[in-house]
C-alpha atoms as a PDB file:
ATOM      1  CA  UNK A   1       6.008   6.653  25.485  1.00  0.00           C
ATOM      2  CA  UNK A   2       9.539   5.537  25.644  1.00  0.00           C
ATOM      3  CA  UNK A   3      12.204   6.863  24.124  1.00  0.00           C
ATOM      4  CA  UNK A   4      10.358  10.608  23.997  1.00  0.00           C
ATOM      5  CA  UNK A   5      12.020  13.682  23.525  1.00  0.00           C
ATOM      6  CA  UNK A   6      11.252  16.700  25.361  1.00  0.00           C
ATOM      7  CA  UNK A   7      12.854  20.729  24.740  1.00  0.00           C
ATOM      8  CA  UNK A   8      14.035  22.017  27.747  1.00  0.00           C
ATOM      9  CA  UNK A   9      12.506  25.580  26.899  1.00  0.00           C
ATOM     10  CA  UNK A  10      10.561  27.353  24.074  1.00  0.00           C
ATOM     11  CA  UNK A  11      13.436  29.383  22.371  1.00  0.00           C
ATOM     12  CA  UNK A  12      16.121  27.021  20.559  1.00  0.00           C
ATOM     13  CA  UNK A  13      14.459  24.051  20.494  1.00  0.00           C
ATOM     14  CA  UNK A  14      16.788  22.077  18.347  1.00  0.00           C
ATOM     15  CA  UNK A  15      19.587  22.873  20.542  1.00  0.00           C
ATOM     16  CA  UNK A  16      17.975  22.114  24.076  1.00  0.00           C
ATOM     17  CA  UNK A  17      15.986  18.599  22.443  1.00  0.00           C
ATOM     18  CA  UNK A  18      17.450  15.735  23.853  1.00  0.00           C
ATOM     19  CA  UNK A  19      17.455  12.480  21.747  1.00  0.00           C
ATOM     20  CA  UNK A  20      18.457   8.637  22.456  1.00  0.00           C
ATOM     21  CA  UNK A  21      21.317   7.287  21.165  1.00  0.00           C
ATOM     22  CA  UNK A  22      19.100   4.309  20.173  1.00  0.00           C
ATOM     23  CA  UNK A  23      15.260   5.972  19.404  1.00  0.00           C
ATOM     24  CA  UNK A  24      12.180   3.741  19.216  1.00  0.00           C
ATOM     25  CA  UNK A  25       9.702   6.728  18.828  1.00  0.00           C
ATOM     26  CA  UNK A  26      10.066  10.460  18.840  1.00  0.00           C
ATOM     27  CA  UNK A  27       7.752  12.370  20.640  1.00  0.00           C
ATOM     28  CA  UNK A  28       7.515  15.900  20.170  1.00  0.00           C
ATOM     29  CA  UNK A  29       4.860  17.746  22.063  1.00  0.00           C
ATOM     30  CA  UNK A  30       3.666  21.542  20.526  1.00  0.00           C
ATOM     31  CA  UNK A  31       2.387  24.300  23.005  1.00  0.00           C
ATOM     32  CA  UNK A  32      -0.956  26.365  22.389  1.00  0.00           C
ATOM     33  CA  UNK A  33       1.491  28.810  20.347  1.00  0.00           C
ATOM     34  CA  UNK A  34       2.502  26.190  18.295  1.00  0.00           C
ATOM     35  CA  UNK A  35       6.005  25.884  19.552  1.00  0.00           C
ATOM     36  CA  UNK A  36       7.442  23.294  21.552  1.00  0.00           C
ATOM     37  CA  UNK A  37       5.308  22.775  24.431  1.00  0.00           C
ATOM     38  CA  UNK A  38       7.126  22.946  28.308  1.00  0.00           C
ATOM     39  CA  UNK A  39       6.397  22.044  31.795  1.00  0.00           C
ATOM     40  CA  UNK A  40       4.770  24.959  32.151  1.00  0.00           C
ATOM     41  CA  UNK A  41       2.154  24.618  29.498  1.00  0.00           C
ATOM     42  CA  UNK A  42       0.880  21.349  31.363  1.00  0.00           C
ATOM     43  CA  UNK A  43      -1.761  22.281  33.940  1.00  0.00           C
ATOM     44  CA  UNK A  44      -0.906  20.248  37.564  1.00  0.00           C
ATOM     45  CA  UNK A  45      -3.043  17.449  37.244  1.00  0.00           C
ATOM     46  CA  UNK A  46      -2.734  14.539  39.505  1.00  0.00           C
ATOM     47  CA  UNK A  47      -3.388  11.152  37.575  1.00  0.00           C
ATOM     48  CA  UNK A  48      -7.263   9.740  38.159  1.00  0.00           C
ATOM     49  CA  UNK A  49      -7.843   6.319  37.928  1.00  0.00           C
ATOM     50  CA  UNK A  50     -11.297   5.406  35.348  1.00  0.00           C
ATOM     51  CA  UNK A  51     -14.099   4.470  37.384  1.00  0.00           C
ATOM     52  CA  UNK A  52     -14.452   1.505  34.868  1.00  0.00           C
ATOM     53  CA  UNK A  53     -12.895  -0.029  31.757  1.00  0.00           C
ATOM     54  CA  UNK A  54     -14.916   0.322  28.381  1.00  0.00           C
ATOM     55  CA  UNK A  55     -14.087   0.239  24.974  1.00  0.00           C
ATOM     56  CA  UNK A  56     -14.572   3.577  22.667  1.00  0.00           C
ATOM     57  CA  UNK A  57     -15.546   1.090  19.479  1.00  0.00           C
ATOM     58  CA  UNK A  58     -14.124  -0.710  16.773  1.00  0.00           C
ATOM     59  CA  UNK A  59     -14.108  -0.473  12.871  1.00  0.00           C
ATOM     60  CA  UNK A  60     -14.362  -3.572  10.195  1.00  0.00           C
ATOM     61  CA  UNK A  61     -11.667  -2.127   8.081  1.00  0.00           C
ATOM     62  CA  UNK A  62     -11.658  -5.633   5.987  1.00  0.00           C
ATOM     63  CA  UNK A  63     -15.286  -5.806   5.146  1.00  0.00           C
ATOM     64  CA  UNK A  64     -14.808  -2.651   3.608  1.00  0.00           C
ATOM     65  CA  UNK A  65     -11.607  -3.277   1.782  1.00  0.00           C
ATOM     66  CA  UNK A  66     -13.212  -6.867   0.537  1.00  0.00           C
ATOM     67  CA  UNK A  67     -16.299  -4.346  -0.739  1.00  0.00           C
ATOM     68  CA  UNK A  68     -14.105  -2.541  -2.714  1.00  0.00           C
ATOM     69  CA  UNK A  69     -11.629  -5.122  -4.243  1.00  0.00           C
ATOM     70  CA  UNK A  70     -14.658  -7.089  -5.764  1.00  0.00           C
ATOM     71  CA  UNK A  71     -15.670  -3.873  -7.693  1.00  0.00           C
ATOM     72  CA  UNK A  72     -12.190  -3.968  -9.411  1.00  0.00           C
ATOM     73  CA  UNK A  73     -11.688  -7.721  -9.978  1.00  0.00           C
ATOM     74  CA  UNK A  74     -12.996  -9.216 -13.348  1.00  0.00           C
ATOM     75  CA  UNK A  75     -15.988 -11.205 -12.210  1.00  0.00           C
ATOM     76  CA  UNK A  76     -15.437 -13.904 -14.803  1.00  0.00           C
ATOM     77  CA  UNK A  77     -11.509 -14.634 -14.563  1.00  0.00           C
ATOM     78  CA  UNK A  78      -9.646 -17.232 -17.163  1.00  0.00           C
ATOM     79  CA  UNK A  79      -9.215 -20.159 -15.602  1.00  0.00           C
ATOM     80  CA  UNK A  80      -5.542 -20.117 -15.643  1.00  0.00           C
ATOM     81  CA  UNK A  81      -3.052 -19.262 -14.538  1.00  0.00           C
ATOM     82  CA  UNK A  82      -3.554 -19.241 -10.682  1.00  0.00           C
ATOM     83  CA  UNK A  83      -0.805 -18.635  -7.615  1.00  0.00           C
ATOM     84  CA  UNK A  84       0.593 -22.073  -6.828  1.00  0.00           C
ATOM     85  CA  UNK A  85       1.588 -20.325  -3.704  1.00  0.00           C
ATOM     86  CA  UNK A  86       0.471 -16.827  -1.699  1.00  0.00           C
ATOM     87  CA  UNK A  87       2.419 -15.539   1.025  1.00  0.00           C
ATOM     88  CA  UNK A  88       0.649 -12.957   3.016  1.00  0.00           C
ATOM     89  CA  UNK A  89       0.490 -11.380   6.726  1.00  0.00           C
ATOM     90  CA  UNK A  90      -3.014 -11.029   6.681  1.00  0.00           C
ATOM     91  CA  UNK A  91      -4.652 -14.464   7.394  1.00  0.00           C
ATOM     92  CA  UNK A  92      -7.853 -12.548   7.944  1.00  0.00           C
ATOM     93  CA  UNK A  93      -8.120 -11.126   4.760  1.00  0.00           C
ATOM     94  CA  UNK A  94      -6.931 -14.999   3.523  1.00  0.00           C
ATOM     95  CA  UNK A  95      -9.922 -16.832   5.037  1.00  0.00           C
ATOM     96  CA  UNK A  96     -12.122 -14.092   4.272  1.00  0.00           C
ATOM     97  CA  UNK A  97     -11.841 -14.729   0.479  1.00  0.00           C
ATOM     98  CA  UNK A  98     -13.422 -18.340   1.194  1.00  0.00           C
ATOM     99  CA  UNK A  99     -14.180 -19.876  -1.649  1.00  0.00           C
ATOM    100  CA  UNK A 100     -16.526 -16.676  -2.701  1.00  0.00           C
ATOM    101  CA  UNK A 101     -16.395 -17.186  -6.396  1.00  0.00           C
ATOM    102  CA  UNK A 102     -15.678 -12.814  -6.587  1.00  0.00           C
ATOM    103  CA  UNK A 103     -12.316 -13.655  -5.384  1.00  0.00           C
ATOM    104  CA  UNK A 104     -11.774 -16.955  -6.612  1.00  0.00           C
ATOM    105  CA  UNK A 105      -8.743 -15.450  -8.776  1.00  0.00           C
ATOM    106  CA  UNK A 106      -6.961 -15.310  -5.583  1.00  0.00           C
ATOM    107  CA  UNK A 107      -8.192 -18.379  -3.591  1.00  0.00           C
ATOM    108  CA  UNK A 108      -7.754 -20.918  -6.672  1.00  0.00           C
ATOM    109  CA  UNK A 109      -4.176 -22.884  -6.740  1.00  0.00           C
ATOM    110  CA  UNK A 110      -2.544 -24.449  -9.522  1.00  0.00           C
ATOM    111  CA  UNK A 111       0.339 -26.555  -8.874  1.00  0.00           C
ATOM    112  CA  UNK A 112       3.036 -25.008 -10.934  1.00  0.00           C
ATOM    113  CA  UNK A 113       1.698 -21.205 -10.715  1.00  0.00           C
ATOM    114  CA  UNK A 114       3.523 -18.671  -9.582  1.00  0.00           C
ATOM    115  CA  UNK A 115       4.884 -17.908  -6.374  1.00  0.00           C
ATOM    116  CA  UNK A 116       3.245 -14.553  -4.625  1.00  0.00           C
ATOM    117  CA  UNK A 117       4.719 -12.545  -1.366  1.00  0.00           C
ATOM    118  CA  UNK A 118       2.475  -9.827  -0.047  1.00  0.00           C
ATOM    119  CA  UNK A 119       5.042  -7.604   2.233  1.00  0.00           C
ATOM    120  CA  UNK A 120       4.335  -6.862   5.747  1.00  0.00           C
ATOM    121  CA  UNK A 121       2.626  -3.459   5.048  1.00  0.00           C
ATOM    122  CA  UNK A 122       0.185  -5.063   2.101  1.00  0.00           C
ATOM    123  CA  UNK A 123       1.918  -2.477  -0.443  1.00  0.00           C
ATOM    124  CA  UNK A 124       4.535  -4.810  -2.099  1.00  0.00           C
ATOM    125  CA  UNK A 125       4.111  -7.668  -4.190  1.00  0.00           C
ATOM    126  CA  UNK A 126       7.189 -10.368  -5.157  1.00  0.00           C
ATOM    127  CA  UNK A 127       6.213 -11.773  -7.760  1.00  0.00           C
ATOM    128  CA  UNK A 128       8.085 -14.863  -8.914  1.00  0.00           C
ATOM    129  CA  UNK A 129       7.258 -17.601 -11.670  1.00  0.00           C
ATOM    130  CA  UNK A 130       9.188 -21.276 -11.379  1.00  0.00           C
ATOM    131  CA  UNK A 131      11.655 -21.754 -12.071  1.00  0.00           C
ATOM    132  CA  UNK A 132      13.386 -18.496 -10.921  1.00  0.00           C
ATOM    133  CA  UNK A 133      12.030 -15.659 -12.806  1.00  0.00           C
ATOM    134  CA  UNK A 134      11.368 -13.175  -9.969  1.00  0.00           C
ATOM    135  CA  UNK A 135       9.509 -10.112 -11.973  1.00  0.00           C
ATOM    136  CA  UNK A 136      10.764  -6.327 -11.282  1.00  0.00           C
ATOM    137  CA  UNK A 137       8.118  -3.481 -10.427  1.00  0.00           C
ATOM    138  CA  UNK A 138       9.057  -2.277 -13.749  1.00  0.00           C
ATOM    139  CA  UNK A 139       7.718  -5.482 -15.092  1.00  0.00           C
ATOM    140  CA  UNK A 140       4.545  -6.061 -13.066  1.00  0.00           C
ATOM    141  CA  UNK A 141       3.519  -2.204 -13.718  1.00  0.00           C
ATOM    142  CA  UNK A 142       3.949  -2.597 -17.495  1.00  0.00           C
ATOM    143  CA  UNK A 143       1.700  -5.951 -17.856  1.00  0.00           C
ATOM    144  CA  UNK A 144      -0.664  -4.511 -15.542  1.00  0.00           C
ATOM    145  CA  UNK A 145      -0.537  -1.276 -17.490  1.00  0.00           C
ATOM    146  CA  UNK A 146      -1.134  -3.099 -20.640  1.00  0.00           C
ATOM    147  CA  UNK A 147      -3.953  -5.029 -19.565  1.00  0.00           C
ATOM    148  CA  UNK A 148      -5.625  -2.087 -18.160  1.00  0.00           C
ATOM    149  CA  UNK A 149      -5.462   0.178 -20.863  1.00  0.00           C
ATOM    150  CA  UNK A 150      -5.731  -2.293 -23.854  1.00  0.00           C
ATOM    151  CA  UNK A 151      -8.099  -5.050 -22.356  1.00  0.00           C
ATOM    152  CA  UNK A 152     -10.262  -3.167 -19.835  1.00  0.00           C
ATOM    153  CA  UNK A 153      -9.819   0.230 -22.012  1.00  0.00           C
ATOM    154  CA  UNK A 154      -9.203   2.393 -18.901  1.00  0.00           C
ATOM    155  CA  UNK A 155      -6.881   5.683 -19.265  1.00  0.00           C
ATOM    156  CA  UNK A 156      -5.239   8.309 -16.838  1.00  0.00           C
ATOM    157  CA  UNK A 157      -1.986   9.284 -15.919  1.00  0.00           C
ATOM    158  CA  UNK A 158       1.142   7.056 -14.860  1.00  0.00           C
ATOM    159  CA  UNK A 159       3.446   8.208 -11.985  1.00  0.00           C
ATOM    160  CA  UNK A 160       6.861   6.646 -11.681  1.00  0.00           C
ATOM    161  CA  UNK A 161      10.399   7.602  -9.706  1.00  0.00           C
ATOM    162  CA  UNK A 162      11.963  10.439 -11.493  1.00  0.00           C
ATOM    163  CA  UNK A 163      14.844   9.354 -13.979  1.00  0.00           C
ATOM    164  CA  UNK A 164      13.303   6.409 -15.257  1.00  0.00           C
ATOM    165  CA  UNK A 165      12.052   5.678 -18.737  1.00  0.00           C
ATOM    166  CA  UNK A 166       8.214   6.044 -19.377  1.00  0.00           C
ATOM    167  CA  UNK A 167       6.723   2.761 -19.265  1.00  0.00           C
ATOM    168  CA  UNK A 168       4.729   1.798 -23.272  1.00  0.00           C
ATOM    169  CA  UNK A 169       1.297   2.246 -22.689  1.00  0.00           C
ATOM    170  CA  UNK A 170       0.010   4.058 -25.760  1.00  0.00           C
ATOM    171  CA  UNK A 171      -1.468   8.002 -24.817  1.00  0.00           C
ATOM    172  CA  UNK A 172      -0.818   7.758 -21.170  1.00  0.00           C
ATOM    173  CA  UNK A 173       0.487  10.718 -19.678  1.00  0.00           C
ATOM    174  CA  UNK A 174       3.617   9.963 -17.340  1.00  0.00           C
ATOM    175  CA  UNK A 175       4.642  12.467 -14.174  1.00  0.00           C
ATOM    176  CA  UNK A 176       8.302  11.197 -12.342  1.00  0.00           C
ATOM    177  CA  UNK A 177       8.387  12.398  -8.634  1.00  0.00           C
ATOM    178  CA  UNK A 178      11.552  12.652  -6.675  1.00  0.00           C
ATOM    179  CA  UNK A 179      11.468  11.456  -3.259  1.00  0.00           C
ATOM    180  CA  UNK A 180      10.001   8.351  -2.220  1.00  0.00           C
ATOM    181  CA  UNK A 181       7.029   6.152  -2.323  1.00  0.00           C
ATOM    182  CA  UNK A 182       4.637   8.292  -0.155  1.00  0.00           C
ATOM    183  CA  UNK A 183       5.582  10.810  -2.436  1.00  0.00           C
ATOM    184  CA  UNK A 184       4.836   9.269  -5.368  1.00  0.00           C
ATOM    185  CA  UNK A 185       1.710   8.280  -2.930  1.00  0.00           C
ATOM    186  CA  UNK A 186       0.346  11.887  -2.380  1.00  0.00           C
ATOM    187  CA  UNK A 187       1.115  12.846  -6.074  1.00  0.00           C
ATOM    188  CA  UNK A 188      -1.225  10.104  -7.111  1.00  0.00           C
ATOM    189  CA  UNK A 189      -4.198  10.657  -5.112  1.00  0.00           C
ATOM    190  CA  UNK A 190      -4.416  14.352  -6.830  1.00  0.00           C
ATOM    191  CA  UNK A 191      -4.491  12.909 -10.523  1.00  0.00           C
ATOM    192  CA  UNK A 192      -6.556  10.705 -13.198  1.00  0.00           C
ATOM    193  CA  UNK A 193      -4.518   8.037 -11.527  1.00  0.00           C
ATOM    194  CA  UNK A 194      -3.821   4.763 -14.116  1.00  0.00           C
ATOM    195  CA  UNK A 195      -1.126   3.272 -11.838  1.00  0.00           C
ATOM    196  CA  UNK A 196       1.877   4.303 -10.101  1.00  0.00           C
ATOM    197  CA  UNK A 197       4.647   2.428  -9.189  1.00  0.00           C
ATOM    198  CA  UNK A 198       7.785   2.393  -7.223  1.00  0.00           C
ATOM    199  CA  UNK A 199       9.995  -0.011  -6.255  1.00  0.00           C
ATOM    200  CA  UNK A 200      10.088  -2.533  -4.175  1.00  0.00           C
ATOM    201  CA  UNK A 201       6.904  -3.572  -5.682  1.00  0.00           C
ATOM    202  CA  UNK A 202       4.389  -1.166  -5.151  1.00  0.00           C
ATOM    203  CA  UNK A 203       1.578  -0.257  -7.750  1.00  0.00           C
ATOM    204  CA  UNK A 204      -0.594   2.250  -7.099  1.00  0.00           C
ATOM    205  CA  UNK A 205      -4.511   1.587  -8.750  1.00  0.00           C
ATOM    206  CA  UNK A 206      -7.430   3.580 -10.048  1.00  0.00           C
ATOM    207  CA  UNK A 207     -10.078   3.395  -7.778  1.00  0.00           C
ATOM    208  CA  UNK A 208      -8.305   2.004  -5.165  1.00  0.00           C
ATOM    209  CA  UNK A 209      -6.602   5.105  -3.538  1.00  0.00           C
ATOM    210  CA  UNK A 210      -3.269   6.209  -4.000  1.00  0.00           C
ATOM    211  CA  UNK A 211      -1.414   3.742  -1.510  1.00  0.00           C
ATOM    212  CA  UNK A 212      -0.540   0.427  -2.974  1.00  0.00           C
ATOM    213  CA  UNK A 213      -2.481  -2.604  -2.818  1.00  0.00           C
ATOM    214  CA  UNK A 214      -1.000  -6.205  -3.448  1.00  0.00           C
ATOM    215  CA  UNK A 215      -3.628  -7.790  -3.550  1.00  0.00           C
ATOM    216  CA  UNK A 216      -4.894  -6.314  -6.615  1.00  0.00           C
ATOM    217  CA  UNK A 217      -1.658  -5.984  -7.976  1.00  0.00           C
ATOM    218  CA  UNK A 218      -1.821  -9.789  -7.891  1.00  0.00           C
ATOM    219  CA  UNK A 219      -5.186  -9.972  -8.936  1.00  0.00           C
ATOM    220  CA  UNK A 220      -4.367  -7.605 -11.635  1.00  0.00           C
ATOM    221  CA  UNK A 221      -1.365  -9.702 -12.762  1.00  0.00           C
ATOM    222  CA  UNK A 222      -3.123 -12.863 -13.184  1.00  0.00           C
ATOM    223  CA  UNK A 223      -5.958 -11.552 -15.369  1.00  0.00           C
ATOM    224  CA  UNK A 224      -3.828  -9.974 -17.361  1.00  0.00           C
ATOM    225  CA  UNK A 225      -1.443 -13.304 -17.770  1.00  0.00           C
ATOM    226  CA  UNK A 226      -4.462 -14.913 -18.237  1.00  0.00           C
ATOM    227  CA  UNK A 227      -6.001 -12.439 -21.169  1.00  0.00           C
ATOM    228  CA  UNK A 228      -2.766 -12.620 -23.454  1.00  0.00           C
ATOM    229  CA  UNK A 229      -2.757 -16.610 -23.071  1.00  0.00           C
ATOM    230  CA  UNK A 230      -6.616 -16.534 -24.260  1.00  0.00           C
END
């Protein structure tokens, strides 16, 4: 790995760690004692070439993720309003959704629907309705909120970045975290989760594990649009 850095001896490690000026990846090897591991804690092993490639397996990580978002979407959406417009990384996941009438919340297009960016990770939504109203997380987590709790009459517990105010969602119990996302990430995957949130754009769903999921954040969204219009 390039870019490692190795301790030059077990006792005062952070003084005898070298770093790059510029670092791609840290590598930080521990020792049987748990301390940072030396030359002499590698046995003298000459490299040995494999006697033949092979591949250890693979896992369908998006049939299983499809699975699971068609539990949580409403099976029988309103027909409006609908994404004029979804920008996502994962063309896979895209084509997957067909024209499978379980997802057709987020396959259907309407011409002057709003605009939808999935980040890079799949966490983050944008969320941005024409001609320029680009919603905050604040925003999408208190529509989806409502719709949840009022509409689909779920409950649990809302986690949020410490110092702001509660979002309105009726009984819902509210815990702020300081830190960062992942924290509010591992706070939520220990609770009666209803949603978390963080910026920039993450919302964190019951059922769905702790990490956030555009997708149904989306998916989410546009029901619940579509519920108050009804």
């Amino acid at each position: 790995m390039k870019n490692a850095a190795f301790p030059d001896q077990i006792g005062g490690c952070e003084k005898s760690m070298h770093y790059p000026d510029d670092p791609e990846f840290i590598l930080f090897p521990l020792g049987n004692n748990g301390g940072p591991a030396t030359g002499l804690d590698l046995p003298e092993m000459p490299p040995v070439p494999l006697e033949k490639p092979g591949v250890v397996g693979t896992t369908d990580i998006t049939t299983t993720y499809l699975s699971g978002l068609k539990e949580l979407l409403d099976p029988f959406p309103e027909a409006k309003p609908r994404a004029a417009e979804i920008q996502s990384p994962f063309d896979l996941i895209a084509r997957r959704f067909g024209e499978r009438p379980e997802y057709r919340i987020l396959w259907e297009r309407a011409e002057n629907g709003p605009v939808a960016v999935i980040s890079p990770d799949g966490q983050g939504l944008s969320f941005l309705i024409p001609p320029g109203e680009n919603w905050t997380t604040r925003e999408i987590a208190q529509t989806v909120g409502e719709y949840l709790t009022l509409v689909r009459r779920t409950n649990g517990t809302v986690v949020a970045p410490h110092g702001v105010q509660p979002l309105k969602l009726g009984e819902a119990q509210h815990i702020s975290v300081v830190g960062d996302s992942l924290e509010m990430s591992c706070q939520a995957g220990y609770i009666d989760l209803l949603l978390g949130w963080w910026e920039p754009g993450i919302i964190a769903h019951q059922g769905n594990g702790p990490y956030g999921d555009a997708y149904l954040t989306l998916a989410y969204l546009l029901e619940a649009l579509g519920a108050r219009q009804s």
